[in-house]
C-alpha atoms as a PDB file:
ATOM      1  CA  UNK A   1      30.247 -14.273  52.188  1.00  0.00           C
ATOM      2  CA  UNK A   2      29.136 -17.536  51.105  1.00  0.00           C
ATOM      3  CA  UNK A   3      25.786 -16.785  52.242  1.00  0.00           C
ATOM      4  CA  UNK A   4      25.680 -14.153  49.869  1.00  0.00           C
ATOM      5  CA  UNK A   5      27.166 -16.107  46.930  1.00  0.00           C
ATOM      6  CA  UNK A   6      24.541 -18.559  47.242  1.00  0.00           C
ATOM      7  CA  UNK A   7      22.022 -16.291  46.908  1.00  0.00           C
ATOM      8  CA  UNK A   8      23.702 -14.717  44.296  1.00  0.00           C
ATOM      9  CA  UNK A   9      23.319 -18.057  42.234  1.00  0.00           C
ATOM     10  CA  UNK A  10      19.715 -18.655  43.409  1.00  0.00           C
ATOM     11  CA  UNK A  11      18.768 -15.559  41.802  1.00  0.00           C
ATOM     12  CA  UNK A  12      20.877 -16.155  38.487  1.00  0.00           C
ATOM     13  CA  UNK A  13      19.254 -19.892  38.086  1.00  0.00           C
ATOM     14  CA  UNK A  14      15.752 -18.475  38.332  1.00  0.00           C
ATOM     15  CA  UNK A  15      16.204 -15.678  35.738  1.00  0.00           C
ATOM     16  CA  UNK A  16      17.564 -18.280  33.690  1.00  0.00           C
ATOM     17  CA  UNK A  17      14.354 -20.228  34.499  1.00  0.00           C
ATOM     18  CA  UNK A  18      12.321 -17.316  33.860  1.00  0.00           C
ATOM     19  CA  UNK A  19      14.073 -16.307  30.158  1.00  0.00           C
ATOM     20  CA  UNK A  20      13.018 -20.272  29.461  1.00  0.00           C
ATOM     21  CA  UNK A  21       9.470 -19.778  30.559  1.00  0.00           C
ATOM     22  CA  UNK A  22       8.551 -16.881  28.321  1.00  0.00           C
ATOM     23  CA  UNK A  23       9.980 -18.575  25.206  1.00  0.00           C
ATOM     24  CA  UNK A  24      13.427 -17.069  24.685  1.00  0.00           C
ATOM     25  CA  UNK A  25      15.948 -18.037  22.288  1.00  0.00           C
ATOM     26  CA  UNK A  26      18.997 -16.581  21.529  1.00  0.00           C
ATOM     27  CA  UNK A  27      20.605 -15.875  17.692  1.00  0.00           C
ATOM     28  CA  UNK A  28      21.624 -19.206  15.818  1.00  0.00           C
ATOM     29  CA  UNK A  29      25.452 -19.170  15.675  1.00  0.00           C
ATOM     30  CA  UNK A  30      27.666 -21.327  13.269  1.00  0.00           C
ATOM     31  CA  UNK A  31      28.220 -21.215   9.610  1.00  0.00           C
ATOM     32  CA  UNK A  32      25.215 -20.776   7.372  1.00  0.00           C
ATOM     33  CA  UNK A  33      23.334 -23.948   6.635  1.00  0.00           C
ATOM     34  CA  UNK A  34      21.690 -23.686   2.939  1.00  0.00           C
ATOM     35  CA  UNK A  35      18.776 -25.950   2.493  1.00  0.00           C
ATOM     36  CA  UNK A  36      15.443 -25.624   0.356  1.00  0.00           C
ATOM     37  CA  UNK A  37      11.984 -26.854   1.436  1.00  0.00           C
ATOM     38  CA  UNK A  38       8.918 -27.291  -0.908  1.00  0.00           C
ATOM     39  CA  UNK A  39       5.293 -26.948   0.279  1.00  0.00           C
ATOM     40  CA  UNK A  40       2.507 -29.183  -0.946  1.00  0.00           C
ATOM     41  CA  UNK A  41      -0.267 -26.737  -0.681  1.00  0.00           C
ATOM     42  CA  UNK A  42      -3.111 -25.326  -3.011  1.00  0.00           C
ATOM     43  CA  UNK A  43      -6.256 -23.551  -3.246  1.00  0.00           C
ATOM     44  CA  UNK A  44      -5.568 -20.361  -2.114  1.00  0.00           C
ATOM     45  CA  UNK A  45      -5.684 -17.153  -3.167  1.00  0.00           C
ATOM     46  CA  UNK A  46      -4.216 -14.723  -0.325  1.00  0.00           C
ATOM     47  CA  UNK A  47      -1.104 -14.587   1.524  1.00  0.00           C
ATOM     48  CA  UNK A  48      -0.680 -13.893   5.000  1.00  0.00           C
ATOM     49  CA  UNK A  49       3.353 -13.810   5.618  1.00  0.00           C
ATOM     50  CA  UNK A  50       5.486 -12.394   8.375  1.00  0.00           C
ATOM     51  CA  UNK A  51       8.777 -12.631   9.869  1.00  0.00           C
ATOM     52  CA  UNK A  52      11.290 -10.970   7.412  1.00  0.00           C
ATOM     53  CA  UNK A  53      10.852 -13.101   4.770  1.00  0.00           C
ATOM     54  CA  UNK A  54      11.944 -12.032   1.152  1.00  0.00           C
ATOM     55  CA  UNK A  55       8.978 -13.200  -0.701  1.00  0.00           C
ATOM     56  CA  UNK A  56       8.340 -13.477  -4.724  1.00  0.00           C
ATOM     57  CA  UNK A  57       4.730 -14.364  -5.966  1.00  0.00           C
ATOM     58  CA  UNK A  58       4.231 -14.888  -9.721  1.00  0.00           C
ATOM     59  CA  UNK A  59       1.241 -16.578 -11.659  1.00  0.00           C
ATOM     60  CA  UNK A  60       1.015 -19.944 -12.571  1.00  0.00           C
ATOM     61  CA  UNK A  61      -1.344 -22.559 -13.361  1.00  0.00           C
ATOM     62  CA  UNK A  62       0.182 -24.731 -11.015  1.00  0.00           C
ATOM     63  CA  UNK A  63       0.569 -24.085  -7.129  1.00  0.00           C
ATOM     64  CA  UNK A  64       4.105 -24.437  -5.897  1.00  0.00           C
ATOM     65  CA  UNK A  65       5.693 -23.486  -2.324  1.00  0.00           C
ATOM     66  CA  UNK A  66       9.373 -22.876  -2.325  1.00  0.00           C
ATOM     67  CA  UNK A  67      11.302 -21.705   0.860  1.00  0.00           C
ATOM     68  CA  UNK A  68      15.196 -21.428   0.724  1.00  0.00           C
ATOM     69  CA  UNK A  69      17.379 -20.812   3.797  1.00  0.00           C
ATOM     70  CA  UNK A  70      18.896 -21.620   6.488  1.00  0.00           C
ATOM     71  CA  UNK A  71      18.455 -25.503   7.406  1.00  0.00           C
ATOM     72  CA  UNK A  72      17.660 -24.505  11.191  1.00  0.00           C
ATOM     73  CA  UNK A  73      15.215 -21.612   9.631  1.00  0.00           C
ATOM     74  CA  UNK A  74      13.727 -23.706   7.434  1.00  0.00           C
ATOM     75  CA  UNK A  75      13.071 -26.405  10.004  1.00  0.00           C
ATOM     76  CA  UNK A  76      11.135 -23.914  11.913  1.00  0.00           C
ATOM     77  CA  UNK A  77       8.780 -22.633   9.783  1.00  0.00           C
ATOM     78  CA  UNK A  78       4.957 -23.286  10.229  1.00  0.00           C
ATOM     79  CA  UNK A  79       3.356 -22.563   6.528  1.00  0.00           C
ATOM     80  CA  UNK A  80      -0.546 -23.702   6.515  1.00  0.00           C
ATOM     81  CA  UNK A  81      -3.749 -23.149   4.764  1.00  0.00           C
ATOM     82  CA  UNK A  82      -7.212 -21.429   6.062  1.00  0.00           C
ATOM     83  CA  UNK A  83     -10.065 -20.571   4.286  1.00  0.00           C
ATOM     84  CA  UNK A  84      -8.238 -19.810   1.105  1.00  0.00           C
ATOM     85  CA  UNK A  85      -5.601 -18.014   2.664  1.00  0.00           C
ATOM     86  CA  UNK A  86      -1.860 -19.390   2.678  1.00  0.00           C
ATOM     87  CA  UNK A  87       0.180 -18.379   6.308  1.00  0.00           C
ATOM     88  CA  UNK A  88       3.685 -18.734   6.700  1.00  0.00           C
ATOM     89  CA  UNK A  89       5.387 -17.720  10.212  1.00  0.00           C
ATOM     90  CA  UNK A  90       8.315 -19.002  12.404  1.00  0.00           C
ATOM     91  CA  UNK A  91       7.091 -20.957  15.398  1.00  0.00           C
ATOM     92  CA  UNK A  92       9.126 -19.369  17.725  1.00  0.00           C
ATOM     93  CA  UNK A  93      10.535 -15.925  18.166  1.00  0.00           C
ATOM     94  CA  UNK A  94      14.234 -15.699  18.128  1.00  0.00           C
ATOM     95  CA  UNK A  95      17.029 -13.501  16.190  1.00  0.00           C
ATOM     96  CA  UNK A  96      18.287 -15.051  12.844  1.00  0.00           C
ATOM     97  CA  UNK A  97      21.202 -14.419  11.201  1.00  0.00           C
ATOM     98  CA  UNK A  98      20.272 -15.985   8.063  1.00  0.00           C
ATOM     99  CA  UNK A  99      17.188 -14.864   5.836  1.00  0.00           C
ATOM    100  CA  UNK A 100      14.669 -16.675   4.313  1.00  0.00           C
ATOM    101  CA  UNK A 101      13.243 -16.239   0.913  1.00  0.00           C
ATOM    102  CA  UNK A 102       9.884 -17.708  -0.277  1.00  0.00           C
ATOM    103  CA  UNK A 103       8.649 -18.038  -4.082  1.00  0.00           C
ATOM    104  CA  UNK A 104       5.306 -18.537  -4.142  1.00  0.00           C
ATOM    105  CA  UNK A 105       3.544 -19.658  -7.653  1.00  0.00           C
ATOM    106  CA  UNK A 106      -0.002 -19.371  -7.625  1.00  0.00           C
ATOM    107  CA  UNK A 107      -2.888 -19.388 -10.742  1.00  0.00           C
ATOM    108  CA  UNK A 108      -4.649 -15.777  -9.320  1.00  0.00           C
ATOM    109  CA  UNK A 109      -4.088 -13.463  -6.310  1.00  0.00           C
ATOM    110  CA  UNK A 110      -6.761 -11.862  -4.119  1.00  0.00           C
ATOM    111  CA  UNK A 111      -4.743 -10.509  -1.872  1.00  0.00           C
ATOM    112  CA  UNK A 112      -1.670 -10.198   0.862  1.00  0.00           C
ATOM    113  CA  UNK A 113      -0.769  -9.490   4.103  1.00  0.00           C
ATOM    114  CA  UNK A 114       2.982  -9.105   4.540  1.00  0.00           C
ATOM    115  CA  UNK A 115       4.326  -8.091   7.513  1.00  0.00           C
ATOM    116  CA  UNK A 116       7.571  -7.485  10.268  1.00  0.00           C
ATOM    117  CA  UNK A 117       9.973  -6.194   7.820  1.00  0.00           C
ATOM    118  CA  UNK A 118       9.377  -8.378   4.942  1.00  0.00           C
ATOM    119  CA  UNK A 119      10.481  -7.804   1.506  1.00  0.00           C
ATOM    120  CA  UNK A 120       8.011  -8.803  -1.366  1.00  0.00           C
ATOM    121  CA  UNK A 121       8.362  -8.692  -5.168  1.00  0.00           C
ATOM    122  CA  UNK A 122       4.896  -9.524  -6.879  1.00  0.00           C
ATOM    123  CA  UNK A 123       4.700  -9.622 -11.107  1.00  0.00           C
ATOM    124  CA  UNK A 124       2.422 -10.521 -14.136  1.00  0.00           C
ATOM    125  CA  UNK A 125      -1.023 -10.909 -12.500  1.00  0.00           C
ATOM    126  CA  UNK A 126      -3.533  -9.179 -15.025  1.00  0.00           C
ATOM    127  CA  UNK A 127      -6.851  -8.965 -15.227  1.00  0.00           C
ATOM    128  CA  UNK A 128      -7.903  -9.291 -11.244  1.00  0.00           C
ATOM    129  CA  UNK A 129     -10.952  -7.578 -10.159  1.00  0.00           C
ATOM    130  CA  UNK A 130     -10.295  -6.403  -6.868  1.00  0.00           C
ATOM    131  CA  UNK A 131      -6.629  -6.457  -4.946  1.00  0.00           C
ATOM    132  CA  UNK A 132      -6.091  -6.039  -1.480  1.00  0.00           C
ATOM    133  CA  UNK A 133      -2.578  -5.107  -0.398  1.00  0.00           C
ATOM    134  CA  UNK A 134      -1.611  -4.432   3.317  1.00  0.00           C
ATOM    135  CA  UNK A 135       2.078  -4.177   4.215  1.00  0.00           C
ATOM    136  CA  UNK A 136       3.087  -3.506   8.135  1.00  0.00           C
ATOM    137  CA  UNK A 137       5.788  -2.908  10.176  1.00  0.00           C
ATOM    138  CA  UNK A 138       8.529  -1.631   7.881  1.00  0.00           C
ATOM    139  CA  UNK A 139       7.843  -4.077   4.787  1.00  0.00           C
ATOM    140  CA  UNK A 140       8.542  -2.719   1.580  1.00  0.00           C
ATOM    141  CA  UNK A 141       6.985  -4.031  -1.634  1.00  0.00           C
ATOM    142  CA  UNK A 142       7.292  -3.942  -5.672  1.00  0.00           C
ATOM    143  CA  UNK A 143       4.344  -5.253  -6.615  1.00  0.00           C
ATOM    144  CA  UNK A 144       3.212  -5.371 -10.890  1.00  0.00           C
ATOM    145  CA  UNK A 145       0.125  -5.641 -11.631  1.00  0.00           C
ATOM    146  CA  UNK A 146      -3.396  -4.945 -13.099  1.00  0.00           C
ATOM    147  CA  UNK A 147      -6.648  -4.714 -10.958  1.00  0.00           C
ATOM    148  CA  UNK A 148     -10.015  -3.291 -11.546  1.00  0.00           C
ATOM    149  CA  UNK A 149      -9.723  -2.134  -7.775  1.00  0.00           C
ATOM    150  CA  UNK A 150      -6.914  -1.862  -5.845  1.00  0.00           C
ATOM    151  CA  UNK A 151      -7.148  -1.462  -1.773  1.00  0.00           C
ATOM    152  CA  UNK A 152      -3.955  -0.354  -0.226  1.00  0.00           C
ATOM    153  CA  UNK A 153      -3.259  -0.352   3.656  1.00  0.00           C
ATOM    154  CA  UNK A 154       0.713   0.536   4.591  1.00  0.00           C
ATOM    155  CA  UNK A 155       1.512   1.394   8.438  1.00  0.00           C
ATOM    156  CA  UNK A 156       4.689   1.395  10.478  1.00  0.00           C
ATOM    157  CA  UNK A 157       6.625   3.048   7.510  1.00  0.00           C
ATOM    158  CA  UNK A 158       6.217   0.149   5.404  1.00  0.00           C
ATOM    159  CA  UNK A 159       6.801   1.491   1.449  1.00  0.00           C
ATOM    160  CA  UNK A 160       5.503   0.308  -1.554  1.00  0.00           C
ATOM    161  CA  UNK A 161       6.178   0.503  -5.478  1.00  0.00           C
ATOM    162  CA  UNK A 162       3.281   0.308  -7.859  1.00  0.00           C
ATOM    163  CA  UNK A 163       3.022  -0.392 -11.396  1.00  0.00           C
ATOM    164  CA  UNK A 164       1.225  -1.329 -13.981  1.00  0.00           C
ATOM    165  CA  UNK A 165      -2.328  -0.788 -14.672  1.00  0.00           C
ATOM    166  CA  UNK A 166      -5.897  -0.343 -12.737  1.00  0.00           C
ATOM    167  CA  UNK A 167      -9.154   1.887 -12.389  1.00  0.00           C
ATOM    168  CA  UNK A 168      -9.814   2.625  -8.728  1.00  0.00           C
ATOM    169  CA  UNK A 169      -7.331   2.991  -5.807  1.00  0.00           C
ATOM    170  CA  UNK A 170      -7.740   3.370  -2.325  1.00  0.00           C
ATOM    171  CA  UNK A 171      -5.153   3.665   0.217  1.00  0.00           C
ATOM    172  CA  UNK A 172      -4.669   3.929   3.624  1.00  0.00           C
ATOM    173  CA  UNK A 173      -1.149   5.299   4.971  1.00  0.00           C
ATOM    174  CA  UNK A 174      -0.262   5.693   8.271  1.00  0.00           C
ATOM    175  CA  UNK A 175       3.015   6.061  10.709  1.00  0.00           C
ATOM    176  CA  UNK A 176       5.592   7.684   7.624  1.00  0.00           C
ATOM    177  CA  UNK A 177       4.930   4.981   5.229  1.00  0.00           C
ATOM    178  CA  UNK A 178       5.171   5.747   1.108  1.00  0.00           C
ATOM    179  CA  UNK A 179       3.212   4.828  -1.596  1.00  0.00           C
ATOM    180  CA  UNK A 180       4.376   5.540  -5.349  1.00  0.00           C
ATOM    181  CA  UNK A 181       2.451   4.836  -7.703  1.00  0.00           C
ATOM    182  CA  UNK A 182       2.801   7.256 -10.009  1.00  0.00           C
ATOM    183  CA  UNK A 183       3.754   4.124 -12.583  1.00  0.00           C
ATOM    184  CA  UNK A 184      -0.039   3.036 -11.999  1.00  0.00           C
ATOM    185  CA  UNK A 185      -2.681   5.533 -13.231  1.00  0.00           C
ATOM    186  CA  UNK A 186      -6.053   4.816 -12.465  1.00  0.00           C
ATOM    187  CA  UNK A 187      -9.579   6.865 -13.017  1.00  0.00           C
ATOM    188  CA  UNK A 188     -10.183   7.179  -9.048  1.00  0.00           C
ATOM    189  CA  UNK A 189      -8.278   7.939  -6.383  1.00  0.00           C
ATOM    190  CA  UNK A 190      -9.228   7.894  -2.633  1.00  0.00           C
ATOM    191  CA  UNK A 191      -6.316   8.794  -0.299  1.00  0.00           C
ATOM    192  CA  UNK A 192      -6.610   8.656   3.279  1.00  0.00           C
ATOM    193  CA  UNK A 193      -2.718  10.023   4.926  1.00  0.00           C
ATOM    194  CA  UNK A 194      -1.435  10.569   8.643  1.00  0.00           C
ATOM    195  CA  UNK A 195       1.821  10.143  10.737  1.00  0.00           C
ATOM    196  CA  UNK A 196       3.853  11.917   8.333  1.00  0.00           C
ATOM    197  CA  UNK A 197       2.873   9.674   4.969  1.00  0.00           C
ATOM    198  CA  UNK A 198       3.324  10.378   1.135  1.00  0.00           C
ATOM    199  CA  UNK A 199       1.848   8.815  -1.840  1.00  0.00           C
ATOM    200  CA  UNK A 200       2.472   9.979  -5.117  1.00  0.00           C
ATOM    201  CA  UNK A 201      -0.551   8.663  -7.526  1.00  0.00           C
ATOM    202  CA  UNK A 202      -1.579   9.236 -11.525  1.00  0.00           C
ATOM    203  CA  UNK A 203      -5.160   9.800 -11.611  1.00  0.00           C
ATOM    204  CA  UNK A 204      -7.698  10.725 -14.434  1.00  0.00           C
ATOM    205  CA  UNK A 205     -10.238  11.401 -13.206  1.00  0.00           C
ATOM    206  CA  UNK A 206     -11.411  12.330  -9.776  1.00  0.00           C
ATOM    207  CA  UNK A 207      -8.860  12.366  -6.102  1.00  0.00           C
ATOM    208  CA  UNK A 208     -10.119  12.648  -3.340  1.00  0.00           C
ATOM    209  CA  UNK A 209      -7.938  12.678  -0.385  1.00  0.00           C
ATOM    210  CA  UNK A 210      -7.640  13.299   3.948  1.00  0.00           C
ATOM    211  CA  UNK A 211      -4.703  14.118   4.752  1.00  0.00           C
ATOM    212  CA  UNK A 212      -3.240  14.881   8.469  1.00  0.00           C
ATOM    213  CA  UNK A 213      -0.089  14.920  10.774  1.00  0.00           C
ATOM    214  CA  UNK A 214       2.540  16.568   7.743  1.00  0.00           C
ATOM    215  CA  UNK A 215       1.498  13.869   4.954  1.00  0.00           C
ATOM    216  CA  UNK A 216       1.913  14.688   1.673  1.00  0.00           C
ATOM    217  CA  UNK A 217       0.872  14.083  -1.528  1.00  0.00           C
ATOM    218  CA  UNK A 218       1.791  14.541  -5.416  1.00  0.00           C
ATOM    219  CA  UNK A 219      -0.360  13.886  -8.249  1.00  0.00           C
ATOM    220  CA  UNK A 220      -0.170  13.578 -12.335  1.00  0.00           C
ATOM    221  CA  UNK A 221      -2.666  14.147 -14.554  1.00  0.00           C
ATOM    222  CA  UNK A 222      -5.888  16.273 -14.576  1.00  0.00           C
ATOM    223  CA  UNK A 223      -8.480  15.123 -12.093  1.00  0.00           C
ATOM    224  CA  UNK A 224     -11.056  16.682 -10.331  1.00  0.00           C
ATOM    225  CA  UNK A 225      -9.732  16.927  -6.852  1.00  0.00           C
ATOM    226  CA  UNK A 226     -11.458  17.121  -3.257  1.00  0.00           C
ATOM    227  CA  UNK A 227      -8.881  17.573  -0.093  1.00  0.00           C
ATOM    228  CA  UNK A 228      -9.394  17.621   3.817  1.00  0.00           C
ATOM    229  CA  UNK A 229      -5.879  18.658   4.940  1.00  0.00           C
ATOM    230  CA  UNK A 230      -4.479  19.375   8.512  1.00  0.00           C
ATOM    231  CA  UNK A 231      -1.246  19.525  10.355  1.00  0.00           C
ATOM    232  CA  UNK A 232       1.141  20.968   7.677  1.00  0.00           C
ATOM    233  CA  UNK A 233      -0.174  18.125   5.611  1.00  0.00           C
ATOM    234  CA  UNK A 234      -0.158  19.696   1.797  1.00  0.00           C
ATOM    235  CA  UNK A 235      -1.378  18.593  -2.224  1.00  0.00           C
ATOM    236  CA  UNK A 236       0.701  18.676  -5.168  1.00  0.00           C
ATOM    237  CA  UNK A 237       0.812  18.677  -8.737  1.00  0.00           C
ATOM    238  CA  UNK A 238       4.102  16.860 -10.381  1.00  0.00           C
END
């Protein structure tokens, strides 16, 4: 009997060894902590961003970094800049109870990368020549804006809201995300759907879309439209 209860806690301290050695970490516990951190960081133009942050990006002439949250969040974060691009991640992978919220303020915007369930609000940039958006792993976005071209990639039934203004789109949807943008009419349209998808787009001019796995699209306006469609995948007018 002992012998076994010996092993028993042999076996227990080296899974507990093991859950240490690949980085585990449980939930924080205790009452939230609320704390701000500011960023000294500039030149950049893109975001990369992950981790389930709530993030808000409007223009400015001045850069500014401001992350609100919990203390013990906050205290973990690892926000850097590369090549023009400004990354913000936690440095280690836990559960959090508490969210953390970014507003970012930043003269121009090439682009973003948001992903792992983040929520993003971007306003008032006008004027950009050429936009890329990606959004991954259930992020949703409501993004405002004006672009000569605008390059959309959404996957893992991330969702987006577009307004404003542009003159070409392209998008890429995959795994049941959503794209509507029927608040942003453009000339061009080139649609590329799978994994269940929808986008609903204003166009002028000319759509052109490839559609597959039961995606779905809806259009406004008159354009002149070319479509590749398979599995139960089907074109709409509004």
């Amino acid at each position: 009997m002992k012998r076994t209860t010996f092993s028993q806690l042999i076996c227990t301290a080296l899974l507990l060894i093991g859950l240490s050695s690949c980085g585990w970490r449980r939930e924080d516990i205790g009452p939230f902590q609320g704390d701000q951190q500011t960023f000294g960081l500039a030149n950049f133009d893109r975001l990369d961003m992950g981790s389930a942050f709530t993030i808000t990006v409007q223009p400015g002439s001045d850069f500014r970094i401001l992350a609100e949250g919990d203390r013990r969040n906050l205290d973990d974060l690892d926000v850097y800049t590369r090549n023009g691009t400004l990354y913000a991640r936690y440095r280690n992978s836990r559960n959090r109870q508490y969210e953390t919220s970014f507003t970012i303020t930043m003269p121009t915007l090439r682009g973003v990368s948001f992903s792992g369930a983040s929520q993003s609000s971007i306003a008032g940039f006008t004027n950009l020549n050429e936009l890329d958006i990606e959004l991954s792993g259930a992020s949703k976005g409501q993004f405002a804006v004006q672009a000569k071209q605008t390059n959309l990639t959404l996957s893992g039934a991330s969702n987006l809201q577009l307004s404003g203004v542009g003159a070409a789109l392209g998008a890429d949807l995959s795994g049941a995300s959503t794209l509507q943008a029927f608040a942003y009419p453009v000339n061009n349209a080139n649609l590329d759907l799978s994994g269940a998808s929808k986008a609903n787009v204003s166009v002028s001019s000319s759509l052109d879309i490839d559609a597959s796995g039961a995606s779905n699209v809806r259009y406004r306006g008159a354009p002149s439209v070319k479509q590749r469609l398979s599995g139960s995948s089907s074109v709409q007018t509004d």
